[in-house]
PDB file of N, CA and C in Angstrom:
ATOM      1  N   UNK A   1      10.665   1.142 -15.772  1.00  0.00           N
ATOM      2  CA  UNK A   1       9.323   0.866 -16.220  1.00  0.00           C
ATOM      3  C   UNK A   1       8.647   2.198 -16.512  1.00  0.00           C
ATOM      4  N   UNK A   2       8.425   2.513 -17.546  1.00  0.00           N
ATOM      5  CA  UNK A   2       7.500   3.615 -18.155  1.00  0.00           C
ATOM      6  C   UNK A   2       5.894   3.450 -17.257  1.00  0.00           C
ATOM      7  N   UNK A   3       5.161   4.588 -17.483  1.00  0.00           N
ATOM      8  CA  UNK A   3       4.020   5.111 -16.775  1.00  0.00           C
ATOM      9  C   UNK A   3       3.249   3.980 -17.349  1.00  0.00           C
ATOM     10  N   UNK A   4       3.279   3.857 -19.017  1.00  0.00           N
ATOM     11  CA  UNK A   4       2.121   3.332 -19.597  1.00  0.00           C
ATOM     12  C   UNK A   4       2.228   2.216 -19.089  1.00  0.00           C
ATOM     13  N   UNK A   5       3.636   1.670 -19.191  1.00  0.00           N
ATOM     14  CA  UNK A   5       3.879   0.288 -18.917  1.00  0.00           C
ATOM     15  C   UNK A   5       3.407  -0.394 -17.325  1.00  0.00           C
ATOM     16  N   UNK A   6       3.102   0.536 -16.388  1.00  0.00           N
ATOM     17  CA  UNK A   6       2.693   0.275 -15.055  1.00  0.00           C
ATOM     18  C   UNK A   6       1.094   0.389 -15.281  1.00  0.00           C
ATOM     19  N   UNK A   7       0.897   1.435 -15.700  1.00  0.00           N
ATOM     20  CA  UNK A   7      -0.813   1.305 -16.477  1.00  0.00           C
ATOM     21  C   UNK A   7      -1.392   0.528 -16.387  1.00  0.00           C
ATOM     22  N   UNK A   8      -0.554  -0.587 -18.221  1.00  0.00           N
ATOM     23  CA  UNK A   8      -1.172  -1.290 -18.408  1.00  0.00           C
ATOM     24  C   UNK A   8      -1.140  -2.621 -17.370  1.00  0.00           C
ATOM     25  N   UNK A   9       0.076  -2.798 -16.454  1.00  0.00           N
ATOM     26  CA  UNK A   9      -0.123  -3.914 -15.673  1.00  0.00           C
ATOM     27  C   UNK A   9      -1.203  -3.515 -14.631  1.00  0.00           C
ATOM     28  N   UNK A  10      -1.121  -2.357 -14.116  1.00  0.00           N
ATOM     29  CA  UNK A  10      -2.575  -1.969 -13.532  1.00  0.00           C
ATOM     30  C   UNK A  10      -3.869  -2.481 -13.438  1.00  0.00           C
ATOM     31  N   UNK A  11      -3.635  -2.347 -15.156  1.00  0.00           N
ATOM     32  CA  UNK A  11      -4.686  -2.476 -15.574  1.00  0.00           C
ATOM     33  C   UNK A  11      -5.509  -3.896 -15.667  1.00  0.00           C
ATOM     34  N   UNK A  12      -4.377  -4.685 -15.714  1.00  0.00           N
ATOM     35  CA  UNK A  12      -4.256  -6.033 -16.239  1.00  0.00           C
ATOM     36  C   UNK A  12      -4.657  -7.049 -15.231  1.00  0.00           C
ATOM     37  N   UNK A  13      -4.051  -6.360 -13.817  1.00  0.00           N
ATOM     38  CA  UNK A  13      -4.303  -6.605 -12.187  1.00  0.00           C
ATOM     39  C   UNK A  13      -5.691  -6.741 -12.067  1.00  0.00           C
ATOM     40  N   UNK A  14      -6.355  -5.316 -12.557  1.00  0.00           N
ATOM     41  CA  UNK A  14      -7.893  -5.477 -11.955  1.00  0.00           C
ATOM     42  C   UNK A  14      -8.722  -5.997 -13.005  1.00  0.00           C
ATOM     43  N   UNK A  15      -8.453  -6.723 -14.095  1.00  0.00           N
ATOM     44  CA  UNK A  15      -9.143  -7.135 -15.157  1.00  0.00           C
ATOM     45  C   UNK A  15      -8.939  -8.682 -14.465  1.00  0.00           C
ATOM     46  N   UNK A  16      -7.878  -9.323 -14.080  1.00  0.00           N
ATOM     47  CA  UNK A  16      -7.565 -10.837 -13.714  1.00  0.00           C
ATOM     48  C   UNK A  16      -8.691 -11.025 -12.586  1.00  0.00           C
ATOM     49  N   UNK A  17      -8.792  -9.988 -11.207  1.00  0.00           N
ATOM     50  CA  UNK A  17      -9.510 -10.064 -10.298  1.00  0.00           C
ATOM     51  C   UNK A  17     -10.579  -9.870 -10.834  1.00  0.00           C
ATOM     52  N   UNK A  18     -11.143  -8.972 -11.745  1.00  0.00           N
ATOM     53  CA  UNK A  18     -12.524  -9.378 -12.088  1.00  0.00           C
ATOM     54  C   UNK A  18     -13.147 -10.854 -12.705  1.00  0.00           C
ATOM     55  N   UNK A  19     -12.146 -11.143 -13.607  1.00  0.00           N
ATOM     56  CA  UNK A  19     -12.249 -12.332 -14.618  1.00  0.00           C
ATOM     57  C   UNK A  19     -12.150 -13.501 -13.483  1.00  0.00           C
ATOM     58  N   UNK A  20     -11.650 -13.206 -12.184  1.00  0.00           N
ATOM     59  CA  UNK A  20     -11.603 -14.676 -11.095  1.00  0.00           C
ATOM     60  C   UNK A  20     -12.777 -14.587 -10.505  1.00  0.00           C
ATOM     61  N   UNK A  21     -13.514 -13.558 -10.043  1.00  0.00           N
ATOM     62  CA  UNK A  21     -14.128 -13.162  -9.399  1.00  0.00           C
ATOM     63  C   UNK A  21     -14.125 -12.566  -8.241  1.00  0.00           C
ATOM     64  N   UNK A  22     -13.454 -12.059  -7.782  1.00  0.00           N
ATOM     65  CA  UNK A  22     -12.421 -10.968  -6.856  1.00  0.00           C
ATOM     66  C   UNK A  22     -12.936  -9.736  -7.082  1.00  0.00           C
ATOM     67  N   UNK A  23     -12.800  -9.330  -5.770  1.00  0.00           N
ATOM     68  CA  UNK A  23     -13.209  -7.378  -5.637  1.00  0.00           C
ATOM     69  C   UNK A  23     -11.953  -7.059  -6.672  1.00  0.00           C
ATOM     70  N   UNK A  24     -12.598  -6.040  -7.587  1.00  0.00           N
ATOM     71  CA  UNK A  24     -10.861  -5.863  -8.186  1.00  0.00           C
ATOM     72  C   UNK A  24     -10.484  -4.669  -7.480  1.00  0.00           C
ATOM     73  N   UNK A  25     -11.519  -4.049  -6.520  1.00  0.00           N
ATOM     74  CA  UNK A  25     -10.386  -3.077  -5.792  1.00  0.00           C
ATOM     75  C   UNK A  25      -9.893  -3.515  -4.834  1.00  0.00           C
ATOM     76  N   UNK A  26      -9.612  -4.755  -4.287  1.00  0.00           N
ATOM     77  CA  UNK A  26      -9.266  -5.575  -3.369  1.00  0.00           C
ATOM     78  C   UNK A  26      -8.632  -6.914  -4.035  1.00  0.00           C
ATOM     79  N   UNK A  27      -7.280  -6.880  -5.063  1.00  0.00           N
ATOM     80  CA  UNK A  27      -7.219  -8.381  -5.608  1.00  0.00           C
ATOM     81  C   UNK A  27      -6.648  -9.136  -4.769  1.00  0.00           C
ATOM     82  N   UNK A  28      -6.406 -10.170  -5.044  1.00  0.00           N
ATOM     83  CA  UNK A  28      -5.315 -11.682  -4.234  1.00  0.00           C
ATOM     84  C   UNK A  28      -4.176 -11.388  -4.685  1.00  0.00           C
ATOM     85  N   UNK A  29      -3.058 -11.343  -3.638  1.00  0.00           N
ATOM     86  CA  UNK A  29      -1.686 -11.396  -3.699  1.00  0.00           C
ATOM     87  C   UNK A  29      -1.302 -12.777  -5.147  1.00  0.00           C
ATOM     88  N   UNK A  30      -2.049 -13.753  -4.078  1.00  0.00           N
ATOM     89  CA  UNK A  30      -1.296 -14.625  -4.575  1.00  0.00           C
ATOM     90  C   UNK A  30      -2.481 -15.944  -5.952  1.00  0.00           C
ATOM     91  N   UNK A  31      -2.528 -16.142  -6.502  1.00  0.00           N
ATOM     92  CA  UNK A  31      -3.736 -17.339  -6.858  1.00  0.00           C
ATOM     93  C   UNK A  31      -3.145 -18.757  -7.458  1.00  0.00           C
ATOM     94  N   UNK A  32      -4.057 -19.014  -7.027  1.00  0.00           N
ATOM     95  CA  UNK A  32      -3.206 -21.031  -7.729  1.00  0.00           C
ATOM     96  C   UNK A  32      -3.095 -21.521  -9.149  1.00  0.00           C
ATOM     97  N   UNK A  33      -2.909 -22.464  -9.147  1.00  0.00           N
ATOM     98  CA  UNK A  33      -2.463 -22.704 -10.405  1.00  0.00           C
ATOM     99  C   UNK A  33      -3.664 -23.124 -11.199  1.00  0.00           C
ATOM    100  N   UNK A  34      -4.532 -23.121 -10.735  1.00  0.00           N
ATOM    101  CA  UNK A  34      -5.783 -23.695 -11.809  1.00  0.00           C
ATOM    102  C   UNK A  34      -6.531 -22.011 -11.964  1.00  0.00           C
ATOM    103  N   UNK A  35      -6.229 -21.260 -10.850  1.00  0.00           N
ATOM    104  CA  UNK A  35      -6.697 -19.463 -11.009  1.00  0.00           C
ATOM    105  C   UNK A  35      -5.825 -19.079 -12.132  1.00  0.00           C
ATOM    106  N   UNK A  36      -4.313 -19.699 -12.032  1.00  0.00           N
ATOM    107  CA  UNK A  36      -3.444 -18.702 -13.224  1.00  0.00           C
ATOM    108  C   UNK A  36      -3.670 -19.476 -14.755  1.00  0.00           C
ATOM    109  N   UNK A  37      -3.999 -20.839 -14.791  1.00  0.00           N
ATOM    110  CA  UNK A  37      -3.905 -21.082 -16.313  1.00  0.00           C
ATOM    111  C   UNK A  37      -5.944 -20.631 -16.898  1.00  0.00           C
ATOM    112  N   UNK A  38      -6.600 -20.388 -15.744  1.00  0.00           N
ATOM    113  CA  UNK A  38      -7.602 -19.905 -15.710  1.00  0.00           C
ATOM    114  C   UNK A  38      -7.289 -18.645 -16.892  1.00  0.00           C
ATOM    115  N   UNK A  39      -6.790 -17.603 -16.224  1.00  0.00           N
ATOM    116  CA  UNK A  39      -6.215 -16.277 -16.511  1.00  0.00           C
ATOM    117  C   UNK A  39      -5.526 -15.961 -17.866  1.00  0.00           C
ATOM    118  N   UNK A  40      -4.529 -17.459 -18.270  1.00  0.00           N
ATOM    119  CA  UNK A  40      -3.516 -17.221 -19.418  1.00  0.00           C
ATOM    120  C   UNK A  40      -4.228 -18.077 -20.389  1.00  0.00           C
ATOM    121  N   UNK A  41      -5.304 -18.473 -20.007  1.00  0.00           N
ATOM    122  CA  UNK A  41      -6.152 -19.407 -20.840  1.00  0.00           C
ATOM    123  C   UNK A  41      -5.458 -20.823 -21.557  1.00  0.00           C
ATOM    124  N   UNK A  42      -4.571 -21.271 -20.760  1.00  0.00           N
ATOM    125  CA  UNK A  42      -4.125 -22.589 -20.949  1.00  0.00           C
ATOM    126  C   UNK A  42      -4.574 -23.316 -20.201  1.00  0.00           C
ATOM    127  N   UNK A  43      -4.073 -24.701 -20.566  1.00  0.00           N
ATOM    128  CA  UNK A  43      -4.299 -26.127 -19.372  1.00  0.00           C
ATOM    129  C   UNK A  43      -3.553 -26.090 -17.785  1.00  0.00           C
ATOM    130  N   UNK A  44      -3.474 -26.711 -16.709  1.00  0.00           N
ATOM    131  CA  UNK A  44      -2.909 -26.669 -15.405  1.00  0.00           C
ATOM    132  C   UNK A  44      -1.489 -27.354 -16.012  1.00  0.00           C
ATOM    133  N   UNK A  45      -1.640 -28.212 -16.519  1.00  0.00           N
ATOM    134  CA  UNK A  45      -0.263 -28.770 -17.423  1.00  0.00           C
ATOM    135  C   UNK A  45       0.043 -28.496 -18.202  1.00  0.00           C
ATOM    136  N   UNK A  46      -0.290 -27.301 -19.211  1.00  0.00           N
ATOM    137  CA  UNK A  46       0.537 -26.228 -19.253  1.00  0.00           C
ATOM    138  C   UNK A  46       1.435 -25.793 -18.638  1.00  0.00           C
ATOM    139  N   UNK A  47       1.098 -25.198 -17.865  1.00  0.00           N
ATOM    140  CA  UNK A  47       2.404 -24.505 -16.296  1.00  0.00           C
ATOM    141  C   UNK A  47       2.622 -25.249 -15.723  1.00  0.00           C
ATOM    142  N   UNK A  48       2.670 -26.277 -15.846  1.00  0.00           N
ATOM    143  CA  UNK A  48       3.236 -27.591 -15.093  1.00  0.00           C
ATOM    144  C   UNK A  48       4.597 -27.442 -16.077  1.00  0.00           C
ATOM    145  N   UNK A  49       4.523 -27.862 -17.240  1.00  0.00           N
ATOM    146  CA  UNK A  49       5.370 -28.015 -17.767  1.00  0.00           C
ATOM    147  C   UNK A  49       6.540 -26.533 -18.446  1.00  0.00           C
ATOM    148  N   UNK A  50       5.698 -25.580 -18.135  1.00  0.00           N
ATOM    149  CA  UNK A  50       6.764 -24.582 -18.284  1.00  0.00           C
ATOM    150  C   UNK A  50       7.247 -24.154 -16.778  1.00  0.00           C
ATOM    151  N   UNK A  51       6.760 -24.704 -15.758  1.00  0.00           N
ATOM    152  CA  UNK A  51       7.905 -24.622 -14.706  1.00  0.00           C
ATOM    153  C   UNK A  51       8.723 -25.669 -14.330  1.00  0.00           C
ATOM    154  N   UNK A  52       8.592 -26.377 -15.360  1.00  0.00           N
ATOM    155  CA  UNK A  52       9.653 -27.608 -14.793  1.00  0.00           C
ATOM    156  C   UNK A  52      11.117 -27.409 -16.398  1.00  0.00           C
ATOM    157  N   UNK A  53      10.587 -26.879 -17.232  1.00  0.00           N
ATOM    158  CA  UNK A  53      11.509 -26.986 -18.416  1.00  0.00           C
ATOM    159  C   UNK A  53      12.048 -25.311 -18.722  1.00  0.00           C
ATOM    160  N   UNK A  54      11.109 -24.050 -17.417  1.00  0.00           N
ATOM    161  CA  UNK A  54      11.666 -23.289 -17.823  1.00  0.00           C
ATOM    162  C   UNK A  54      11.522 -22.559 -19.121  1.00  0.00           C
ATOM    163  N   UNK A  55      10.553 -23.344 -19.669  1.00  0.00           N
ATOM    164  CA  UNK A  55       9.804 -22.752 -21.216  1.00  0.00           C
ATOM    165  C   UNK A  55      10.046 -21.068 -21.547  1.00  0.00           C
ATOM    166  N   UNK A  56       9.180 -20.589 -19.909  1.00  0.00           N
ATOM    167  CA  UNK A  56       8.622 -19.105 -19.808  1.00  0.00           C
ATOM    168  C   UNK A  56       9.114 -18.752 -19.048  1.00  0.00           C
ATOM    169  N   UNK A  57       9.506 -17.457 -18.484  1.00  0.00           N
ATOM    170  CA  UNK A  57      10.047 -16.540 -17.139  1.00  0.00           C
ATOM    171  C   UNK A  57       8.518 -16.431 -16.373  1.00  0.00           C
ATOM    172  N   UNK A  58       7.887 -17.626 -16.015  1.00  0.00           N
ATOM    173  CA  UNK A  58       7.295 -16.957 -15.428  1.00  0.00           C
ATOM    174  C   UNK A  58       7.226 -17.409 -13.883  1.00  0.00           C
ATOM    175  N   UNK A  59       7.258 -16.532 -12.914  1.00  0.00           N
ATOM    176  CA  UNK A  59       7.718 -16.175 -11.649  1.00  0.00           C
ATOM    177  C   UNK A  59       6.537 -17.034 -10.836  1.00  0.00           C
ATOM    178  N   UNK A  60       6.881 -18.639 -10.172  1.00  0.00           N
ATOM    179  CA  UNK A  60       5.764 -18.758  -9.460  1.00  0.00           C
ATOM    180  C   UNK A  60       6.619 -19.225  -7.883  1.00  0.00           C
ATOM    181  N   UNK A  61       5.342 -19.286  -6.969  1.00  0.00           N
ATOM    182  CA  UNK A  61       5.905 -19.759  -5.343  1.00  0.00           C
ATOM    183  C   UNK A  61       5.690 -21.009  -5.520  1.00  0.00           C
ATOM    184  N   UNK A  62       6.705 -22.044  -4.449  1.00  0.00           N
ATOM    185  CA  UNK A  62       6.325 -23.009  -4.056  1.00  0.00           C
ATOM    186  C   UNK A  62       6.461 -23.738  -2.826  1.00  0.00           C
ATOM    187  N   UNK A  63       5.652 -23.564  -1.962  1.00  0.00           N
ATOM    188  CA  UNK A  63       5.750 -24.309  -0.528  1.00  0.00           C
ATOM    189  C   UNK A  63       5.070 -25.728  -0.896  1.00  0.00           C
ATOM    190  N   UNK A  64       6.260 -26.030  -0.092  1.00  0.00           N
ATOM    191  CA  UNK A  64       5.997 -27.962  -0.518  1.00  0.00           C
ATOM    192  C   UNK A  64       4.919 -28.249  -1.536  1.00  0.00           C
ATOM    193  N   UNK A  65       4.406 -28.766  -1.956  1.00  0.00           N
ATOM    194  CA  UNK A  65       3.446 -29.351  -3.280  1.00  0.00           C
ATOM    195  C   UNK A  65       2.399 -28.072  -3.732  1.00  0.00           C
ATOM    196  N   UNK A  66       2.277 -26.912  -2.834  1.00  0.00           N
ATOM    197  CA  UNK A  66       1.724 -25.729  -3.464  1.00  0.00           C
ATOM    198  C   UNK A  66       2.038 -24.967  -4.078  1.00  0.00           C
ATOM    199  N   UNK A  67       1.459 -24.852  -5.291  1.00  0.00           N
ATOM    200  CA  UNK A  67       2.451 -23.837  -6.494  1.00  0.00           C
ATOM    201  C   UNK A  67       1.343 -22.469  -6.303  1.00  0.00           C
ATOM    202  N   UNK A  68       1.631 -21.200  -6.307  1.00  0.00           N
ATOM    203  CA  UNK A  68       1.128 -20.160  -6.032  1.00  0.00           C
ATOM    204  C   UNK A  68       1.711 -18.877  -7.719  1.00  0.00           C
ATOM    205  N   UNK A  69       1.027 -18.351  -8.092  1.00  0.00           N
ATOM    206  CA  UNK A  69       1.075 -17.212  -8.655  1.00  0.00           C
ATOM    207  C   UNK A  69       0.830 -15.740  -8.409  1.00  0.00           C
ATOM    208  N   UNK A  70       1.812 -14.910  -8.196  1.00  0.00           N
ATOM    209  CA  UNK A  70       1.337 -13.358  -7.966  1.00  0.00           C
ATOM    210  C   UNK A  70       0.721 -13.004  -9.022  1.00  0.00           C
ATOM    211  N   UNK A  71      -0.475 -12.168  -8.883  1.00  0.00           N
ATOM    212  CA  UNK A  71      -1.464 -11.771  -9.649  1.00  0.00           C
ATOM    213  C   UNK A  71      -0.584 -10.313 -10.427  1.00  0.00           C
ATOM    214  N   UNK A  72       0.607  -9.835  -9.778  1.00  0.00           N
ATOM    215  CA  UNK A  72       1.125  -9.158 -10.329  1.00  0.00           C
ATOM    216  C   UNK A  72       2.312  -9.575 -11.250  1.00  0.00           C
ATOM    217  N   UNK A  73       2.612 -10.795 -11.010  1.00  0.00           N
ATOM    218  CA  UNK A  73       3.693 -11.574 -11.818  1.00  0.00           C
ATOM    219  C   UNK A  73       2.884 -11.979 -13.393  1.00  0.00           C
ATOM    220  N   UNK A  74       1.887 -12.843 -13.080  1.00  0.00           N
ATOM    221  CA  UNK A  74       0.714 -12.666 -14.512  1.00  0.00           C
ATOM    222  C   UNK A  74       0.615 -11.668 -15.378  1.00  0.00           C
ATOM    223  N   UNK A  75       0.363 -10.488 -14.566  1.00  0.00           N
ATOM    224  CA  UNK A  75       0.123  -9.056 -14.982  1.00  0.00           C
ATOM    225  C   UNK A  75       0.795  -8.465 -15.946  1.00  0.00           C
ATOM    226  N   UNK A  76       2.274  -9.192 -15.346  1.00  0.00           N
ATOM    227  CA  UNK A  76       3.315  -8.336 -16.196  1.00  0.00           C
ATOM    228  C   UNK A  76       3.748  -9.543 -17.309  1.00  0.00           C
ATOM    229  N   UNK A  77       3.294 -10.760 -17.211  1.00  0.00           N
ATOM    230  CA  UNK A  77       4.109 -11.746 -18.181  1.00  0.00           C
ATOM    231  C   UNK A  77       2.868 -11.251 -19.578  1.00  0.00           C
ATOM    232  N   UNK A  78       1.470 -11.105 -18.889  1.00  0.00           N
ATOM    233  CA  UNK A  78       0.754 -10.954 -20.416  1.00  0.00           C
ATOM    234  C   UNK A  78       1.438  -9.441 -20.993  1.00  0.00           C
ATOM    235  N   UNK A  79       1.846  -8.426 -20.287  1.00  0.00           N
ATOM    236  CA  UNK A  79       1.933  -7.025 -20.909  1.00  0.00           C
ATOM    237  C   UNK A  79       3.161  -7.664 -21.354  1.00  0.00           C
ATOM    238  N   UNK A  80       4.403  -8.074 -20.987  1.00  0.00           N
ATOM    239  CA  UNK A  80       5.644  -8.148 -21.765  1.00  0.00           C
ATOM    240  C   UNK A  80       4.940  -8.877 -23.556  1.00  0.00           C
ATOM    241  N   UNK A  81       4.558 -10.104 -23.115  1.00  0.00           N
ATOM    242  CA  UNK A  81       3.778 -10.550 -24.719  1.00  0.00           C
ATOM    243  C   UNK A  81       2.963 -10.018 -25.299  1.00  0.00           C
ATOM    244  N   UNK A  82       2.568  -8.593 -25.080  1.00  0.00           N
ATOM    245  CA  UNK A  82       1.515  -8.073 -25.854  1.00  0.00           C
ATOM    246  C   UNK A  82       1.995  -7.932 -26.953  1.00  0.00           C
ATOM    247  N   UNK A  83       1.739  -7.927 -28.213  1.00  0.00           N
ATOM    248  CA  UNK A  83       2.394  -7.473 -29.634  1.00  0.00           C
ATOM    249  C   UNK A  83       1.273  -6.688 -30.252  1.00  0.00           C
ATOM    250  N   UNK A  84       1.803  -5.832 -31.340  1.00  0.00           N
ATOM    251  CA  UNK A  84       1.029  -4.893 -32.232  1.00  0.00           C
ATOM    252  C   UNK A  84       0.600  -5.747 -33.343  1.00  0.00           C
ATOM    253  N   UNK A  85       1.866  -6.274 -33.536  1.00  0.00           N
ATOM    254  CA  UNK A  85       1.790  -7.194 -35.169  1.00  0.00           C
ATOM    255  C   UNK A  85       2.507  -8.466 -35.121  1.00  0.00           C
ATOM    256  N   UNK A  86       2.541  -9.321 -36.486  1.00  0.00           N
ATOM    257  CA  UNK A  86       3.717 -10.151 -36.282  1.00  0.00           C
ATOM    258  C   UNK A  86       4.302 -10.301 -37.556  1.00  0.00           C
ATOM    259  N   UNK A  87       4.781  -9.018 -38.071  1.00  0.00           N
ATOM    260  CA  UNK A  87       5.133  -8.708 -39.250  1.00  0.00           C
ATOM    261  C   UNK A  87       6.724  -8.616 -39.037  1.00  0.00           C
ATOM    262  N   UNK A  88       7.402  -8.634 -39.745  1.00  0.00           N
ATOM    263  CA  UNK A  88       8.781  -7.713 -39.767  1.00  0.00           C
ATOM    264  C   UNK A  88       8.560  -5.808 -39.715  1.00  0.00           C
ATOM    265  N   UNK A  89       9.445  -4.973 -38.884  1.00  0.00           N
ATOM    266  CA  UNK A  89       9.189  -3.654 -39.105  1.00  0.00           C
ATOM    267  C   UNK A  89      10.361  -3.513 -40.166  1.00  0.00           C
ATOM    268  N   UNK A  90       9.817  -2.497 -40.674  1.00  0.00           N
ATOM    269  CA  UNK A  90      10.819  -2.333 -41.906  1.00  0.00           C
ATOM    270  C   UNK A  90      11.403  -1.256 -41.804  1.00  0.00           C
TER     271      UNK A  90
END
């Protein structure tokens, strides 16, 4: 993982805790599933359905019927999808 690339999840960390309402110098390990589609700006069934079909890599907990998200797992699924363009490079 490059510098920038820790940066920007850094960065991304204390922008989620602000946007929840969280000290962002103090975020949540972990947030639920209505905090994470909060965050990725989808529906709760949304991530319902990309953790059951596997859609997305994205990394969640589950103790019996509680589904949990690391605020650092988020962090890094929006920086991997960041794009410049959606052109072909030539």
């Amino acid at each position: 993982m490059t510098t920038t690339h820790a940066a920007n999840i850094a960065s991304l960390k204390f922008e989620i805790a602000a946007q929840l309402g969280y000290d962002p110098k103090n975020p949540p390990v972990h947030v639920d599933h209505t905090e994470a589609a909060c965050v990725l700006k989808v529906k709760e069934s949304t991530l319902a359905v990309w953790r059951s079909t596997g859609r997305y890599n994205l990394p969640f907990v589950k103790v019996g019927r509680l589904v949990r998200y690391r605020v650092n797992d988020l962090a890094q699924f929006l920086v991997d999808r960041t794009a410049g363009h959606t052109g072909e490079v030539a």
